[in-house]
C-alpha atoms as a PDB file:
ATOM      1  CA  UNK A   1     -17.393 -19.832  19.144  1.00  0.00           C
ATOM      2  CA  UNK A   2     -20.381 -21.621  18.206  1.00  0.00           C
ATOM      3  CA  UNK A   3     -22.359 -18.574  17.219  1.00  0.00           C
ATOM      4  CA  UNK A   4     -19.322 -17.814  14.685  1.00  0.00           C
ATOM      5  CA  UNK A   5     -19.652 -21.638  13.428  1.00  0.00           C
ATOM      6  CA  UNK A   6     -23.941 -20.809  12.608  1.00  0.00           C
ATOM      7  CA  UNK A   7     -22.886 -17.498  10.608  1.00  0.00           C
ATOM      8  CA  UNK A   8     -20.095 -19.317   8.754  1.00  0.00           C
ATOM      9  CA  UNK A   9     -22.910 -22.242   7.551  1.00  0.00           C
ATOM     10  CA  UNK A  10     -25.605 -19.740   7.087  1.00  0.00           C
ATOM     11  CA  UNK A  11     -23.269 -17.357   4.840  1.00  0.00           C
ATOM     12  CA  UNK A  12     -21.519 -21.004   2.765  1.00  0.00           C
ATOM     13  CA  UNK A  13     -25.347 -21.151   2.173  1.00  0.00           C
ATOM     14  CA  UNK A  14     -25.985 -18.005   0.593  1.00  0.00           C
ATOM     15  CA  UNK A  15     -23.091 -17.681  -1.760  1.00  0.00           C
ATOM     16  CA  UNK A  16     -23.698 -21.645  -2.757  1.00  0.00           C
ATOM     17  CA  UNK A  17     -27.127 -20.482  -3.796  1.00  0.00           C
ATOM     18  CA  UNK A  18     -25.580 -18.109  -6.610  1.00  0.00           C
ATOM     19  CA  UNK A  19     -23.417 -21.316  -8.047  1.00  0.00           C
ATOM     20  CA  UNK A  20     -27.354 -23.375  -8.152  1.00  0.00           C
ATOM     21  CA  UNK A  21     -28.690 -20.610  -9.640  1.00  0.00           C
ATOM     22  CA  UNK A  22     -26.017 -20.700 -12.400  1.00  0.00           C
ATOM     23  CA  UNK A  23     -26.316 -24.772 -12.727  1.00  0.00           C
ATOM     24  CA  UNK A  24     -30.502 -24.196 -12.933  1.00  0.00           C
ATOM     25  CA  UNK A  25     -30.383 -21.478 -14.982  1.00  0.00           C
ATOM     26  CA  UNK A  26     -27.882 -22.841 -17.736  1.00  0.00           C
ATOM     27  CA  UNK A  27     -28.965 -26.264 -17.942  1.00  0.00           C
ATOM     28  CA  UNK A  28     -32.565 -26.942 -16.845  1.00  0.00           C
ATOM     29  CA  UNK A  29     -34.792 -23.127 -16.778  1.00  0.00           C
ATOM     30  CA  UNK A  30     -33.009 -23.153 -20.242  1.00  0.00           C
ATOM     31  CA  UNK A  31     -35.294 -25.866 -21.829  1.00  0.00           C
ATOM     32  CA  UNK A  32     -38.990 -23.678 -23.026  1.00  0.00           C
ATOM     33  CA  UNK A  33     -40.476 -20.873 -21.672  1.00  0.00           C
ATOM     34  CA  UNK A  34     -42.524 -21.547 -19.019  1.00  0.00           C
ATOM     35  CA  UNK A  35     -44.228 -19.361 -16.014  1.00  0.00           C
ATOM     36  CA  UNK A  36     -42.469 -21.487 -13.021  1.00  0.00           C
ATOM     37  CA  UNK A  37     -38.692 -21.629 -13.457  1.00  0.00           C
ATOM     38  CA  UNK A  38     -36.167 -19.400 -15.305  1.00  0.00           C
ATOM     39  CA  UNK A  39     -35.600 -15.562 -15.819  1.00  0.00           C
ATOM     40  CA  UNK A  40     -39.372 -14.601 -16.046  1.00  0.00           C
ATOM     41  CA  UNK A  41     -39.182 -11.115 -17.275  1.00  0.00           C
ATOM     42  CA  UNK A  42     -41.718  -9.823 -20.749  1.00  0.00           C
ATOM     43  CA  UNK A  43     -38.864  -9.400 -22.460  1.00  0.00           C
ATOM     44  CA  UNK A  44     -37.178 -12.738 -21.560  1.00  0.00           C
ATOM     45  CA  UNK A  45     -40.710 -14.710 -22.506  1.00  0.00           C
ATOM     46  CA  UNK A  46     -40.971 -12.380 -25.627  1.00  0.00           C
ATOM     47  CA  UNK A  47     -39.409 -15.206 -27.684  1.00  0.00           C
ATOM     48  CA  UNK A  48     -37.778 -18.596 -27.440  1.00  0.00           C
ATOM     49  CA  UNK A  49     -34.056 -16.649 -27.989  1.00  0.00           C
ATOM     50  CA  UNK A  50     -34.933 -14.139 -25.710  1.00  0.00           C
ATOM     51  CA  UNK A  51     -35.383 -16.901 -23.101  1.00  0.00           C
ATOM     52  CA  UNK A  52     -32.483 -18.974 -24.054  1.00  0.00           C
ATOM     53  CA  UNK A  53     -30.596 -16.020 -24.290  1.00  0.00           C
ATOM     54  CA  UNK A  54     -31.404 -14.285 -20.955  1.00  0.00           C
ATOM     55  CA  UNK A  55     -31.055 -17.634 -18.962  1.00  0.00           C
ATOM     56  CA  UNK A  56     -27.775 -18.636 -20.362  1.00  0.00           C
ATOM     57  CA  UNK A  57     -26.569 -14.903 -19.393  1.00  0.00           C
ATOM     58  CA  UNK A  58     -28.367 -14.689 -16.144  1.00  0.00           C
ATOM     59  CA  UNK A  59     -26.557 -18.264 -15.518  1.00  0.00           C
ATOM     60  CA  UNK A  60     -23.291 -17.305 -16.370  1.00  0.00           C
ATOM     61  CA  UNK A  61     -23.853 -13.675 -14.378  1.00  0.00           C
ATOM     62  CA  UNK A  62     -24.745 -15.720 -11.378  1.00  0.00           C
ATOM     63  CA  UNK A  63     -21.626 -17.836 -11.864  1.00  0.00           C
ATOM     64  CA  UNK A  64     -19.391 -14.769 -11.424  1.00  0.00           C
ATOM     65  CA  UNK A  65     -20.958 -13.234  -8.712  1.00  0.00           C
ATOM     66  CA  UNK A  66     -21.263 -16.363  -6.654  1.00  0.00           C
ATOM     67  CA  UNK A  67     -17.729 -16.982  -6.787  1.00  0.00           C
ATOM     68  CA  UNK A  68     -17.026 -13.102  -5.569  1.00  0.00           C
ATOM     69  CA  UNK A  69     -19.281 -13.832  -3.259  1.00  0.00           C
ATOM     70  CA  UNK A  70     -17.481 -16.882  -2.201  1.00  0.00           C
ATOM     71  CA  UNK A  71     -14.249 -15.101  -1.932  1.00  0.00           C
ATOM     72  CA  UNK A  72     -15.526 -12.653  -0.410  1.00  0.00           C
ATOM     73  CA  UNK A  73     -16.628 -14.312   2.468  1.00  0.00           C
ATOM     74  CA  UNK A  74     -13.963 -16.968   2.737  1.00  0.00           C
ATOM     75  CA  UNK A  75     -11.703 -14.234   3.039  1.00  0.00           C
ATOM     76  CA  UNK A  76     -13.812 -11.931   5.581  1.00  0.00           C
ATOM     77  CA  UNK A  77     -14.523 -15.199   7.679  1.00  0.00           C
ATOM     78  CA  UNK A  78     -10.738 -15.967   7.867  1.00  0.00           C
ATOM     79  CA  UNK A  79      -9.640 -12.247   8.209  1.00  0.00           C
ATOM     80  CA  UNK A  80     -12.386 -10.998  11.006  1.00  0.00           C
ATOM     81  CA  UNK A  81     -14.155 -12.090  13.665  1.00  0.00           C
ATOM     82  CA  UNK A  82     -17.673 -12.711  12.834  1.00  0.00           C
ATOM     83  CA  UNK A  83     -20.272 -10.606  14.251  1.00  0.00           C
ATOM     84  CA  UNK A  84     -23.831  -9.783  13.200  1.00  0.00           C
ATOM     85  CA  UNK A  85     -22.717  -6.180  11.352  1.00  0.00           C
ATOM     86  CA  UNK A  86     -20.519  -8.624   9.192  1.00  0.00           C
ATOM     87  CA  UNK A  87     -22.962 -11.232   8.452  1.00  0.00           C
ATOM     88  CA  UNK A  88     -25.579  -8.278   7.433  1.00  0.00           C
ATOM     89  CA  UNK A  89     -23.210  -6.578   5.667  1.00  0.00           C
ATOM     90  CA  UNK A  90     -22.662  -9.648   3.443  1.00  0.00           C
ATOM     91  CA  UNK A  91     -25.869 -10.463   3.059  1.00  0.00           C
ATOM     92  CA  UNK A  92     -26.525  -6.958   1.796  1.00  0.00           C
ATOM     93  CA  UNK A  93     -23.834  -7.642  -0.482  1.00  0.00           C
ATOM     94  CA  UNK A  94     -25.399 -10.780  -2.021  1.00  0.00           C
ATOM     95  CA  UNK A  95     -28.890  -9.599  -2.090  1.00  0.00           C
ATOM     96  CA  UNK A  96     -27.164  -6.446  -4.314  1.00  0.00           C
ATOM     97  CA  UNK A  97     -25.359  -9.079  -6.609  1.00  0.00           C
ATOM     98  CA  UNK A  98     -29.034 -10.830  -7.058  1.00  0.00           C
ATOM     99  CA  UNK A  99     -30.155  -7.631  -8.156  1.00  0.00           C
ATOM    100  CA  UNK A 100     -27.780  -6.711 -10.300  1.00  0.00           C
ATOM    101  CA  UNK A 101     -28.318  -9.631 -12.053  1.00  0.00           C
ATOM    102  CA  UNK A 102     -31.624  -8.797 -12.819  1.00  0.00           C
ATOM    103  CA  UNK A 103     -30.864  -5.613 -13.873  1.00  0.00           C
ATOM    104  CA  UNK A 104     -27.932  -6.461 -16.046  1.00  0.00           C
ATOM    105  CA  UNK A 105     -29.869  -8.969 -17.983  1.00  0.00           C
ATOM    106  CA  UNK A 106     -32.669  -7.041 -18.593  1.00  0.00           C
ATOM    107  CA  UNK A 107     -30.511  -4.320 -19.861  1.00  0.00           C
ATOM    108  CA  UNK A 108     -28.726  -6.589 -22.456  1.00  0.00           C
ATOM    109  CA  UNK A 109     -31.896  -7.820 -23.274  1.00  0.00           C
ATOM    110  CA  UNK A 110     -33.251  -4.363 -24.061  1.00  0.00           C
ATOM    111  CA  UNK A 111     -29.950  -3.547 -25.873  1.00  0.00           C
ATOM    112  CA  UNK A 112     -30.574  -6.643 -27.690  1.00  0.00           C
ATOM    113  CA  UNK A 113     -33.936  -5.905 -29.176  1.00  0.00           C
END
């Protein structure tokens, strides 16, 4: 039981970190391009809409995914027992979702252009 009450904390973690990334993205990486904080791509730092542009979608992106991601594993959590296949399966899951964000972005940046 205790073991089950580590992976439940340690996957709340991960899906909270897509809701900060949406809150840091949107309100404070949104400010000027700089080379610490934000969506640091060339095409984001291209210009200062580029930048505003891919953080507020990257932020809003991250918004979505974190709350699948939140579902997701409220509902696995409640539906299964917890094991390690589980755990790495959602973490796969997440790390794809951080991806795809990337991608996504830099796409409709690109399409922007």
């Amino acid at each position: 039981m205790w073991r089950s009450y580590v992976f439940i904390n340690y996957k709340s973690d991960n899906a909270d970190s897509l809701l900060f990334m949406y809150f840091f993205l949107k309100y404070k990486a949104n400010k000027k391009i700089n080379r610490w904080s934000g969506f640091r791509t060339r095409l984001s730092m291209e210009s200062e809409e580029n930048w505003k542009f891919a953080n507020n979608y990257a932020g809003k992106l991250s918004l979505i995914f974190g709350i699948i991601s939140m579902a997701m594993t409220l509902f696995v959590i409640y539906k299964y027992e917890l094991n390690d296949k589980i755990v790495l399966i959602l973490t796969g899951i997440q790390i794809l979702f951080l991806i795809l964000i990337s991608v996504i972005t830099e796409i409709k940046l690109y399409r922007k252009k």
